[in-house]
PDB file of N, CA and C in Angstrom:
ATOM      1  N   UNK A   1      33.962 121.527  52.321  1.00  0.00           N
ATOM      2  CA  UNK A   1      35.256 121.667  51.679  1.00  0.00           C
ATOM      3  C   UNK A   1      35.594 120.374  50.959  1.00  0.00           C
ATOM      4  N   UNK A   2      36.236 120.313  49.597  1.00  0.00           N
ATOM      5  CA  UNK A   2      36.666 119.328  49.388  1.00  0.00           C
ATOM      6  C   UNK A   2      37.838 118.799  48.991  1.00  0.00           C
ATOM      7  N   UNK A   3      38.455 117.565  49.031  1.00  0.00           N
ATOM      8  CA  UNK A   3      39.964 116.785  49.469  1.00  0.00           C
ATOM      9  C   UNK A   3      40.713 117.283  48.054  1.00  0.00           C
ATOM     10  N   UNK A   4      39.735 117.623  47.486  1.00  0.00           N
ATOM     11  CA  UNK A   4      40.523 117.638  46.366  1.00  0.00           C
ATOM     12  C   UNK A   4      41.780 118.793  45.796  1.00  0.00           C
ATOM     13  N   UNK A   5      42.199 119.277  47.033  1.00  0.00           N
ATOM     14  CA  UNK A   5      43.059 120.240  47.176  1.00  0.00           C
ATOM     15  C   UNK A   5      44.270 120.096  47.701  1.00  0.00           C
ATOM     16  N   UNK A   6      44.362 118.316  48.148  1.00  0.00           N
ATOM     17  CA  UNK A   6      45.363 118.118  48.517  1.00  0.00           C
ATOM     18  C   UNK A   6      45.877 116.858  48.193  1.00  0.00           C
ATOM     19  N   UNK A   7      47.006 116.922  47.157  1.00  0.00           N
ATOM     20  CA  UNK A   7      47.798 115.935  46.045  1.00  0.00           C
ATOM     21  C   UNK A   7      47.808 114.720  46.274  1.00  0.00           C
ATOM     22  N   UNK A   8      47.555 113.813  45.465  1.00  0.00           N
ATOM     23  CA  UNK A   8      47.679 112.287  45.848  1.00  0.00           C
ATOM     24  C   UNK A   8      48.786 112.053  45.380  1.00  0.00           C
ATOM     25  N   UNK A   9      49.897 110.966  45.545  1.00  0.00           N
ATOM     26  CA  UNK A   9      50.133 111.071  47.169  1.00  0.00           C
ATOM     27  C   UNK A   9      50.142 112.051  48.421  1.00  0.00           C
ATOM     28  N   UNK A  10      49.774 111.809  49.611  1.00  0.00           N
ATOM     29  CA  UNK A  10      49.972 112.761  50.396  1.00  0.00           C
ATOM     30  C   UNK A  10      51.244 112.859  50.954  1.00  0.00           C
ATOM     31  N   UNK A  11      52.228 113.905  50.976  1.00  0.00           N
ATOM     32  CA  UNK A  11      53.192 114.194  51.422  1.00  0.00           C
ATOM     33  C   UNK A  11      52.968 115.087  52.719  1.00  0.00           C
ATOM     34  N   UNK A  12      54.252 114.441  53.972  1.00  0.00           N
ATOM     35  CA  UNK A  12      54.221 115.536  54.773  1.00  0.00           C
ATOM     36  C   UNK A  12      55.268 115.750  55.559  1.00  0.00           C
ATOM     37  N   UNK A  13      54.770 117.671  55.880  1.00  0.00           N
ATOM     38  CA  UNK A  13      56.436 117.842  56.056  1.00  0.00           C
ATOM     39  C   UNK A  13      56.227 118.144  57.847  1.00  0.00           C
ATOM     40  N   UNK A  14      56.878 118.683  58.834  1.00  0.00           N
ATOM     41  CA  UNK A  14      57.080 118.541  60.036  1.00  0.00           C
ATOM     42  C   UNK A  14      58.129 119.631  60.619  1.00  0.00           C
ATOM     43  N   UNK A  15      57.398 120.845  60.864  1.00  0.00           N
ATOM     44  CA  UNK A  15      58.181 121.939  61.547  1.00  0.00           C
ATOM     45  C   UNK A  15      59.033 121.380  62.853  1.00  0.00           C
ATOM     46  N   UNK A  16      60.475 121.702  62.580  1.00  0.00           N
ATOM     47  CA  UNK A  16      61.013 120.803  63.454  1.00  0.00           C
ATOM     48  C   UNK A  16      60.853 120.843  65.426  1.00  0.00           C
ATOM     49  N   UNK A  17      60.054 122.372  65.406  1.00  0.00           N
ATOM     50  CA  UNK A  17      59.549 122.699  66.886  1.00  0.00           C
ATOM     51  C   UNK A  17      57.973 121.860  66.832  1.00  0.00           C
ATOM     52  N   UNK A  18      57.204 121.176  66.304  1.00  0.00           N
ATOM     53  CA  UNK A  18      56.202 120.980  66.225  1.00  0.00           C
ATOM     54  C   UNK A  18      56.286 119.184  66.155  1.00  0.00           C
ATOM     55  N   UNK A  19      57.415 118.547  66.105  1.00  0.00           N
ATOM     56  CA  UNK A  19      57.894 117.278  65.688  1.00  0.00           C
ATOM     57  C   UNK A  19      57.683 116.139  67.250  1.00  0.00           C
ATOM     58  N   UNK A  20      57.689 116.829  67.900  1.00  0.00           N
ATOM     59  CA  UNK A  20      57.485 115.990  69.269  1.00  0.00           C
ATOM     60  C   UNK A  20      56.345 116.648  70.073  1.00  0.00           C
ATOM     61  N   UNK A  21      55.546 118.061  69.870  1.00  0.00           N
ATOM     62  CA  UNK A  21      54.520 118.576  70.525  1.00  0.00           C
ATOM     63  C   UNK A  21      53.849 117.723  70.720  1.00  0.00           C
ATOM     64  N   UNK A  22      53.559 117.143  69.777  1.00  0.00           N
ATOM     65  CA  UNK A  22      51.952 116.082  69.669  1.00  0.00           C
ATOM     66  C   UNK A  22      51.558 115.037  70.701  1.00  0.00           C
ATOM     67  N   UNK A  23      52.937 114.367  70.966  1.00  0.00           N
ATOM     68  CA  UNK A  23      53.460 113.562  71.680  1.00  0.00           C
ATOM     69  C   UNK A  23      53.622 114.427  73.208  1.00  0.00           C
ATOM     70  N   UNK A  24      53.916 115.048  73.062  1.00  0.00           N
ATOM     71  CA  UNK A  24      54.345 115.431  74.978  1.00  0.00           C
ATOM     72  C   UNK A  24      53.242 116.061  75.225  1.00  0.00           C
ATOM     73  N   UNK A  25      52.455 116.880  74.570  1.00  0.00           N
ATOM     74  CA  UNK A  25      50.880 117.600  74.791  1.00  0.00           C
ATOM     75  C   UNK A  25      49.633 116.608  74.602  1.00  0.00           C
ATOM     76  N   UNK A  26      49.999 115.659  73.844  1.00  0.00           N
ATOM     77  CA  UNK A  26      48.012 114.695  73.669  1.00  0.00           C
ATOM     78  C   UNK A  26      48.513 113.654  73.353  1.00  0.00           C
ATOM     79  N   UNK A  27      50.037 113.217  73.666  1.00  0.00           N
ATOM     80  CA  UNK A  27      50.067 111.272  73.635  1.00  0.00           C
ATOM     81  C   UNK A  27      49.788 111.178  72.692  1.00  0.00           C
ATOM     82  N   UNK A  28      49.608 112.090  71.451  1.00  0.00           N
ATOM     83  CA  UNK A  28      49.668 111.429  70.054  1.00  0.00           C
ATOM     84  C   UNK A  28      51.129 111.167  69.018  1.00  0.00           C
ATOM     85  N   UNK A  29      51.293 110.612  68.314  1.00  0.00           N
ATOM     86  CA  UNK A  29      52.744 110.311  67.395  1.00  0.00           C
ATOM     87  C   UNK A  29      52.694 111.052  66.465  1.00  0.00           C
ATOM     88  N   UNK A  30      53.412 111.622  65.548  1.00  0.00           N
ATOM     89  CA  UNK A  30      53.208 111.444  64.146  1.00  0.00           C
ATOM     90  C   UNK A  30      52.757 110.881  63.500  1.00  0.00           C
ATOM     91  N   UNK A  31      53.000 109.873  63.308  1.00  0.00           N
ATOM     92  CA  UNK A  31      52.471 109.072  62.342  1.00  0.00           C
ATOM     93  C   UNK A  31      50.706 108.635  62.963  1.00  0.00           C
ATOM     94  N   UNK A  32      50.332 108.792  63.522  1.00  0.00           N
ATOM     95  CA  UNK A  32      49.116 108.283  64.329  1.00  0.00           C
ATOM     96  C   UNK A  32      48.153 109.875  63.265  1.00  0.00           C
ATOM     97  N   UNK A  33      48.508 111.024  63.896  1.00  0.00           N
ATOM     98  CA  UNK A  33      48.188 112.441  62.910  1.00  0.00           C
ATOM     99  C   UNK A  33      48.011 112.197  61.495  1.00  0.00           C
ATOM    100  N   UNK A  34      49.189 111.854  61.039  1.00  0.00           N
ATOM    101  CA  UNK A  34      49.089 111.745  59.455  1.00  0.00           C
ATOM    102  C   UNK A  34      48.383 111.054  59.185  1.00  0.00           C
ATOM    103  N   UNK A  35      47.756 109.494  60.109  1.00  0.00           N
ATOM    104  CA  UNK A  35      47.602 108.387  59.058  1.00  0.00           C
ATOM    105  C   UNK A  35      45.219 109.122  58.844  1.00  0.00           C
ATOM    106  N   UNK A  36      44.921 110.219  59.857  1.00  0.00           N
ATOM    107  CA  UNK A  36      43.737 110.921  60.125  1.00  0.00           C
ATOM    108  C   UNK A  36      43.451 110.923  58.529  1.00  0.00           C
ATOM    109  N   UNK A  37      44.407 111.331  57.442  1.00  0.00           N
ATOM    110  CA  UNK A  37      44.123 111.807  56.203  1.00  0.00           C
ATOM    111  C   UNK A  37      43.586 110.901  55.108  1.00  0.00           C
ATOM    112  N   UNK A  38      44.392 109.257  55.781  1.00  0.00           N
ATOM    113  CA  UNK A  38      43.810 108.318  55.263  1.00  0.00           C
ATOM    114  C   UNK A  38      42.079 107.893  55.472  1.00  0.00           C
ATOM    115  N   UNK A  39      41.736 108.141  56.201  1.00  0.00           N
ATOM    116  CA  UNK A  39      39.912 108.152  56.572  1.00  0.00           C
ATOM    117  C   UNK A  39      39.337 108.704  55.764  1.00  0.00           C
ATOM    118  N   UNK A  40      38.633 107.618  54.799  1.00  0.00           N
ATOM    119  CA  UNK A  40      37.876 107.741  53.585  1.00  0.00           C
ATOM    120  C   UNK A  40      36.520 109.136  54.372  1.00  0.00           C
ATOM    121  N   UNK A  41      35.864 108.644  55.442  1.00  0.00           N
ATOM    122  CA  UNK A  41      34.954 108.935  56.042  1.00  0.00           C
ATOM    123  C   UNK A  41      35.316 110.353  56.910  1.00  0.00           C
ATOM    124  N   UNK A  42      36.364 110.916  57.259  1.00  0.00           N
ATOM    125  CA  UNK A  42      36.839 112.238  58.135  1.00  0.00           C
ATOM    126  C   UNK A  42      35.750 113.645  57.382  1.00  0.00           C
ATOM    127  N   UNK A  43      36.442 114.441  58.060  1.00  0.00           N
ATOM    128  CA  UNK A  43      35.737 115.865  57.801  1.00  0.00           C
ATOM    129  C   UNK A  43      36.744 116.881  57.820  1.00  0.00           C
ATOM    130  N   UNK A  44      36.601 117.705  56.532  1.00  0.00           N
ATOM    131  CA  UNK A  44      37.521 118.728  56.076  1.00  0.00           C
ATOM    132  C   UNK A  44      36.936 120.076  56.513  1.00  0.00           C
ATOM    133  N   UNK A  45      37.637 120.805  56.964  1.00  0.00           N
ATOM    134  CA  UNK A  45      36.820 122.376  56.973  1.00  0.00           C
ATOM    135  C   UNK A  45      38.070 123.327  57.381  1.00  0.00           C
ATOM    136  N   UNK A  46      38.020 124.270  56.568  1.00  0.00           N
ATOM    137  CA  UNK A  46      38.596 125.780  56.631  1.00  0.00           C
ATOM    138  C   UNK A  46      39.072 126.057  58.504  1.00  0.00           C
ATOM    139  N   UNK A  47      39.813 126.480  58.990  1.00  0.00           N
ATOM    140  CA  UNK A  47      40.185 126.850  59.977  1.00  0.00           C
ATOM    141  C   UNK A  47      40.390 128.340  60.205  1.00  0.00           C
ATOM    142  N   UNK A  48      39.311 128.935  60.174  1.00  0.00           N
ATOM    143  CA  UNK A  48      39.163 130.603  59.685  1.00  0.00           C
ATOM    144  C   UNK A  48      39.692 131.145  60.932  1.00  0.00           C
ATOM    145  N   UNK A  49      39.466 130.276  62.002  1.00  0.00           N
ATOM    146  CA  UNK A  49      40.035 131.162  63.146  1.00  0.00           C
ATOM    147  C   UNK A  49      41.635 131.401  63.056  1.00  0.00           C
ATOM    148  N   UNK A  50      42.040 130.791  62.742  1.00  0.00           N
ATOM    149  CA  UNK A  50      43.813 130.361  62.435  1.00  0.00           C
ATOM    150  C   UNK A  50      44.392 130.636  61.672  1.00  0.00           C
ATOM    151  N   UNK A  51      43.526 131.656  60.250  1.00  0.00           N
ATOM    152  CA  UNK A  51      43.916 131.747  58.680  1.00  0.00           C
ATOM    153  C   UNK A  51      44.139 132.917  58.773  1.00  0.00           C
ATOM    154  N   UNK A  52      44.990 133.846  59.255  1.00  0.00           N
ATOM    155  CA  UNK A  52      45.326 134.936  59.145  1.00  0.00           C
ATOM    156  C   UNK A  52      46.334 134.800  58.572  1.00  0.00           C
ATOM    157  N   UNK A  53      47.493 134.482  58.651  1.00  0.00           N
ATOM    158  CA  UNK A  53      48.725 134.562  57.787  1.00  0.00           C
ATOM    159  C   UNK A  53      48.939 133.500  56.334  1.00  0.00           C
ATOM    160  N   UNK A  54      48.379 132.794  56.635  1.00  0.00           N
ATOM    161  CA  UNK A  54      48.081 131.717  55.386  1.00  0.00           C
ATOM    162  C   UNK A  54      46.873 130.898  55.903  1.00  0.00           C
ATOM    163  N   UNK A  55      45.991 129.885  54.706  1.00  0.00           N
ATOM    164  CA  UNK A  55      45.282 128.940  54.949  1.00  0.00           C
ATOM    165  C   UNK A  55      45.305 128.238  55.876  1.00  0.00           C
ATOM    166  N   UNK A  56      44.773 127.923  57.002  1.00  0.00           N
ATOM    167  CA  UNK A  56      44.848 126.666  57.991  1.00  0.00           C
ATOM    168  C   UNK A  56      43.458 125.443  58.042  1.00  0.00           C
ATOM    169  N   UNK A  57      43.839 124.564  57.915  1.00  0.00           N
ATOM    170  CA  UNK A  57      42.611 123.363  57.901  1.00  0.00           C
ATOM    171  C   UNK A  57      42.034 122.989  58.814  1.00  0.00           C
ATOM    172  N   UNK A  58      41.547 122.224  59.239  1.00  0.00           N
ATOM    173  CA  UNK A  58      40.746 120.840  60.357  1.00  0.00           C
ATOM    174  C   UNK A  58      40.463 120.072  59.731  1.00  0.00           C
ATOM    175  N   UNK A  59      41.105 118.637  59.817  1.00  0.00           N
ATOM    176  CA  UNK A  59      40.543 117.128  59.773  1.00  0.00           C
ATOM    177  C   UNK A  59      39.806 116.765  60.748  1.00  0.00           C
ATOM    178  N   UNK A  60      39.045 116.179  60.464  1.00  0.00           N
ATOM    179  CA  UNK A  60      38.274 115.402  61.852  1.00  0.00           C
ATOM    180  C   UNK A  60      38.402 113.552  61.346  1.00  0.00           C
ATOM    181  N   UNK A  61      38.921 112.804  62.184  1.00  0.00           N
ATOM    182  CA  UNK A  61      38.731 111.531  61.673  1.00  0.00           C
ATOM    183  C   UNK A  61      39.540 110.948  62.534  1.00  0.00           C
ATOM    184  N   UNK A  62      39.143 109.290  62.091  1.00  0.00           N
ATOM    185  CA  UNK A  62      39.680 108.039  62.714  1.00  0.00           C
ATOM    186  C   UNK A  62      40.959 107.730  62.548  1.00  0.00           C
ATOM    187  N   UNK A  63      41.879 107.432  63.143  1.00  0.00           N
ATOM    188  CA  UNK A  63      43.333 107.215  63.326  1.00  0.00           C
ATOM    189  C   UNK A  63      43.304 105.619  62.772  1.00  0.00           C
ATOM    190  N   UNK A  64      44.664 105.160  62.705  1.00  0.00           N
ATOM    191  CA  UNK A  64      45.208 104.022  62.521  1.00  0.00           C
ATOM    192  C   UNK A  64      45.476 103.152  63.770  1.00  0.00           C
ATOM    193  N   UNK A  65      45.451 104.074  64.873  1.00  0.00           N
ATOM    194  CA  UNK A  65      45.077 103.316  66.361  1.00  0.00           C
ATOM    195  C   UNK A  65      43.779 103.528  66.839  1.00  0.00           C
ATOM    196  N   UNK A  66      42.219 103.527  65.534  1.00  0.00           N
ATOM    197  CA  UNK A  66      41.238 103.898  65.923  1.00  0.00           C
ATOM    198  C   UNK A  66      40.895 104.962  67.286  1.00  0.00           C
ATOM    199  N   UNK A  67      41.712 105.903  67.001  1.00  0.00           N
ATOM    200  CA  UNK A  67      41.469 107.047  68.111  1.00  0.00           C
ATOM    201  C   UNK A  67      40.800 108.214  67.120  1.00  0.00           C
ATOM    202  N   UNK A  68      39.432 109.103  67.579  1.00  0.00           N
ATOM    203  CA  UNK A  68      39.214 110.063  66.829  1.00  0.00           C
ATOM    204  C   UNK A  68      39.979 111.018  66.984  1.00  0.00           C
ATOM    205  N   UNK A  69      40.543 112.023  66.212  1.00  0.00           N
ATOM    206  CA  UNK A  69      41.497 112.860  66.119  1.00  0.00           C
ATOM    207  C   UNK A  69      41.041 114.029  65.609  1.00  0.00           C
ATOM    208  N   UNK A  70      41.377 115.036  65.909  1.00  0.00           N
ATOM    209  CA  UNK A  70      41.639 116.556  65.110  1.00  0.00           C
ATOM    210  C   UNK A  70      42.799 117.093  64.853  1.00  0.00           C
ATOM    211  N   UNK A  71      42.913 116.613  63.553  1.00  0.00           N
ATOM    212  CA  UNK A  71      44.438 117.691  62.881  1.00  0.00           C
ATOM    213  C   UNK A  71      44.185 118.700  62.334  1.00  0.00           C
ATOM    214  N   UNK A  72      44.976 120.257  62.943  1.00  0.00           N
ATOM    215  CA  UNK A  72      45.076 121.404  62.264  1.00  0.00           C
ATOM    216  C   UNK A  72      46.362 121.135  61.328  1.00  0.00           C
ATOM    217  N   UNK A  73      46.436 121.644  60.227  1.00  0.00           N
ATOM    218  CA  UNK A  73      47.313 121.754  59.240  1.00  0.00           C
ATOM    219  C   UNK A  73      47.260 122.875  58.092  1.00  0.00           C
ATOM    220  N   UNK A  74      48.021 123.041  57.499  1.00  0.00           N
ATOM    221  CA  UNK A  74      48.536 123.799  56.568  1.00  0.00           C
ATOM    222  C   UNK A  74      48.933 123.311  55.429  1.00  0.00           C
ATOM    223  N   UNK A  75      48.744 124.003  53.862  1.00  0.00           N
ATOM    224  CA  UNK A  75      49.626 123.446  53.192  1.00  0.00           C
ATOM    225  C   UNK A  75      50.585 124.411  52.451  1.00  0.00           C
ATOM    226  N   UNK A  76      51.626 123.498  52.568  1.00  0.00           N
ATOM    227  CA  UNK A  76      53.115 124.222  51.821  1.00  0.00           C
ATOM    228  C   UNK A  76      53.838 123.349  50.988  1.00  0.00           C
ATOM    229  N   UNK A  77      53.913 124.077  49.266  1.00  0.00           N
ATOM    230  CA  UNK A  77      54.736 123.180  48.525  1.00  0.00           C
ATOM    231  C   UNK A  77      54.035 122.303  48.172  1.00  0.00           C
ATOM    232  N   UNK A  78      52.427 121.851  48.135  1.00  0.00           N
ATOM    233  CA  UNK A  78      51.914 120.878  47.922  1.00  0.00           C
ATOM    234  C   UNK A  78      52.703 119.277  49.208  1.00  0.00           C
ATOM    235  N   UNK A  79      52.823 119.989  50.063  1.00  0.00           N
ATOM    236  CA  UNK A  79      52.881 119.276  51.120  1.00  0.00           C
ATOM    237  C   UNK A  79      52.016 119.326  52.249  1.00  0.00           C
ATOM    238  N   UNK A  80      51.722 118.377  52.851  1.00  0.00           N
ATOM    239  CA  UNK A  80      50.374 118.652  54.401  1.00  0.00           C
ATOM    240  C   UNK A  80      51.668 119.188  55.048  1.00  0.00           C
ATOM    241  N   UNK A  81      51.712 120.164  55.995  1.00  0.00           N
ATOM    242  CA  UNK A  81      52.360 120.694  57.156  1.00  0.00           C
ATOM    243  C   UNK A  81      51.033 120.704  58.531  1.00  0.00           C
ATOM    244  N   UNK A  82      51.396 119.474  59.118  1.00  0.00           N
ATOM    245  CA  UNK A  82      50.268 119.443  60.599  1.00  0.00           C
ATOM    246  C   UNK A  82      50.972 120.414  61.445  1.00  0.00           C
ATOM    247  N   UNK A  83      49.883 120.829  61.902  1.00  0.00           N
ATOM    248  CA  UNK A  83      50.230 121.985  63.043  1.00  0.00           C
ATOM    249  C   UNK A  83      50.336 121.467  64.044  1.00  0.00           C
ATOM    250  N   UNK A  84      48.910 120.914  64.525  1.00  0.00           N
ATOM    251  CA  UNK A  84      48.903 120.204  65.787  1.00  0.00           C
ATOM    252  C   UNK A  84      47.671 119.467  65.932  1.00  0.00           C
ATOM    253  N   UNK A  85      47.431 117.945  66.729  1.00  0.00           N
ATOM    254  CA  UNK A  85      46.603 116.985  66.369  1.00  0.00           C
ATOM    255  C   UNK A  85      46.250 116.960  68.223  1.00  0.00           C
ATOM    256  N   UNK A  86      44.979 116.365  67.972  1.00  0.00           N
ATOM    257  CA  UNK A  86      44.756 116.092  69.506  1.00  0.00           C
ATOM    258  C   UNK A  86      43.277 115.101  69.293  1.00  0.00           C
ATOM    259  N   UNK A  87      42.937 114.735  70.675  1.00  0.00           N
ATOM    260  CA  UNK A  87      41.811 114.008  70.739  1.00  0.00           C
ATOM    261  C   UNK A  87      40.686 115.098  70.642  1.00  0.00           C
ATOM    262  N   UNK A  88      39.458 114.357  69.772  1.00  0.00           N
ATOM    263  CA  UNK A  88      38.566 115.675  69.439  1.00  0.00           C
ATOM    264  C   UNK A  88      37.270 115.445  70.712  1.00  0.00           C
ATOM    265  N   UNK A  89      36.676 116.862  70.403  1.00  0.00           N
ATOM    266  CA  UNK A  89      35.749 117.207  72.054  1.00  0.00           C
ATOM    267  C   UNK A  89      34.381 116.798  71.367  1.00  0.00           C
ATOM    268  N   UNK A  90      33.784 116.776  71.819  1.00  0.00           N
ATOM    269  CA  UNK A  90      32.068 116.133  72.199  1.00  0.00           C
ATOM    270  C   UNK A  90      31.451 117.106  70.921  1.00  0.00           C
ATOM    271  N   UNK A  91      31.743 118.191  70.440  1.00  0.00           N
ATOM    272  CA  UNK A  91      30.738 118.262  69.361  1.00  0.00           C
ATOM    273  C   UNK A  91      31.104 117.663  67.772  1.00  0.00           C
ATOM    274  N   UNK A  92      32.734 117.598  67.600  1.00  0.00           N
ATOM    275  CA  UNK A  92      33.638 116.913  66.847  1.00  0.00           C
ATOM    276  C   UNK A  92      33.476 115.877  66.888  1.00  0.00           C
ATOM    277  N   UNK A  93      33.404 115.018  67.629  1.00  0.00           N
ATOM    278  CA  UNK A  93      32.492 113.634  67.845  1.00  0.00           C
ATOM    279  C   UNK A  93      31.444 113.470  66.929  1.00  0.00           C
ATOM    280  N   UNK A  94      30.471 114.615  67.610  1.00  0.00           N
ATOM    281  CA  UNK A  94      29.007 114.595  67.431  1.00  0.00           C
ATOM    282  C   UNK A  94      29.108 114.609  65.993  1.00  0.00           C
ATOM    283  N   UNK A  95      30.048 115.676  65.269  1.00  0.00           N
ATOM    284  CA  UNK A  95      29.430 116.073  63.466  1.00  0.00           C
ATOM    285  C   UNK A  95      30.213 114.464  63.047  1.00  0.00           C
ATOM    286  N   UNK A  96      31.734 114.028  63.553  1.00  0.00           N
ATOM    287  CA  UNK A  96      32.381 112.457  62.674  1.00  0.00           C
ATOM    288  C   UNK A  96      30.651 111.670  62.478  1.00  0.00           C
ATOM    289  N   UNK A  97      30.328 111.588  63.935  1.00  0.00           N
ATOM    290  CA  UNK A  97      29.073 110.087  63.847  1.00  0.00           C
ATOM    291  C   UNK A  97      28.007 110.927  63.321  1.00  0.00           C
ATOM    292  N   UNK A  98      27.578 111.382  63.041  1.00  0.00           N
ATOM    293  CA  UNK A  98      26.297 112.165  62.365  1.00  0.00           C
ATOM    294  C   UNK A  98      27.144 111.883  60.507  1.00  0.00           C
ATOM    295  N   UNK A  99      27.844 112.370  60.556  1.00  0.00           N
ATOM    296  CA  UNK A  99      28.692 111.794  59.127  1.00  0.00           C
ATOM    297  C   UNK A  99      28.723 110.129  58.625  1.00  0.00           C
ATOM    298  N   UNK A 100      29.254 109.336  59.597  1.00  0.00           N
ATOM    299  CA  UNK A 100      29.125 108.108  59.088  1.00  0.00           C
ATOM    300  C   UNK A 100      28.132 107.536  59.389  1.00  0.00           C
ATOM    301  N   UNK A 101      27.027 107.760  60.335  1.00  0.00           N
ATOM    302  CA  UNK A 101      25.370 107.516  60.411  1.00  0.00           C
ATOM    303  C   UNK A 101      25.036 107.813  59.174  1.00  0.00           C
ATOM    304  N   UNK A 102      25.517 108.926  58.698  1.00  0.00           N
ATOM    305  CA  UNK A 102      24.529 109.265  57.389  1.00  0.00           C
ATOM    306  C   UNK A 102      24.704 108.684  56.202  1.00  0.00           C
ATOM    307  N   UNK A 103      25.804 108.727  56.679  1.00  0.00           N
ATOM    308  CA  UNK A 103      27.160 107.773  54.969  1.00  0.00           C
ATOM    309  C   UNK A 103      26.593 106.339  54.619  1.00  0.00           C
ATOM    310  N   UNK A 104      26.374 105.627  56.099  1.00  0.00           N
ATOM    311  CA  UNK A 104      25.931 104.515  55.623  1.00  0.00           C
ATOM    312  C   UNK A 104      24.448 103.771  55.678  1.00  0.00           C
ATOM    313  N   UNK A 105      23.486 105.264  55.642  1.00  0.00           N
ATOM    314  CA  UNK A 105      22.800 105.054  55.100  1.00  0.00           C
ATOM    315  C   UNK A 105      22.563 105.025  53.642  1.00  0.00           C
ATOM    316  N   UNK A 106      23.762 105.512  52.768  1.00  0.00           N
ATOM    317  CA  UNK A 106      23.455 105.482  51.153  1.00  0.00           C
ATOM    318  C   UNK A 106      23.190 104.614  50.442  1.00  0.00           C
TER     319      UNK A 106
END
């Protein structure tokens, strides 16, 4: 998939039931989620399981408190709408470092 579907600057908006989930479910912030988008190096892909009513995404990438992360999101209005972010599991791992192993071999 590629980034190029989602506007520079990145804007984002924050369902107001979804504004503290992150935080009371995976100790993550807001702003810790959003900053995932900044990672030159992350991984974009379709969220087909989740795309029934509209488009849903997956980021995979490095945080601004170097934590690896997975953000589901949406977009609305040419805005990111995160769904929900968490620490990513052992094969999400596996594809980030297989990505920047490979990256910097170029």
């Amino acid at each position: 998939m590629n980034r190029d579907f989602i506007s520079e600057p990145i804007e984002f908006e924050w369902d107001e039931g979804n504004k503290g989930k992150n935080l009371r479910k995976h100790g993550i912030l807001n702003e810790e989620a959003e900053s995932v988008f900044f990672d030159k190096k992350s991984l974009l892909a379709d969220d087909l399981k989740h795309s029934k009513f509209e488009d849903r995404f997956q980021v995979v990438g490095k945080s601004v408190m170097e934590n690896l992360l997975t953000v589901f999101f949406t977009i609305r209005k040419d805005k990111v709408r995160i769904i929900s972010a968490r620490s990513v599991n052992k094969k999400e791992r596996k594809a980030y470092e297989q990505k920047v192993k490979t990256n910097t071999k170029l």
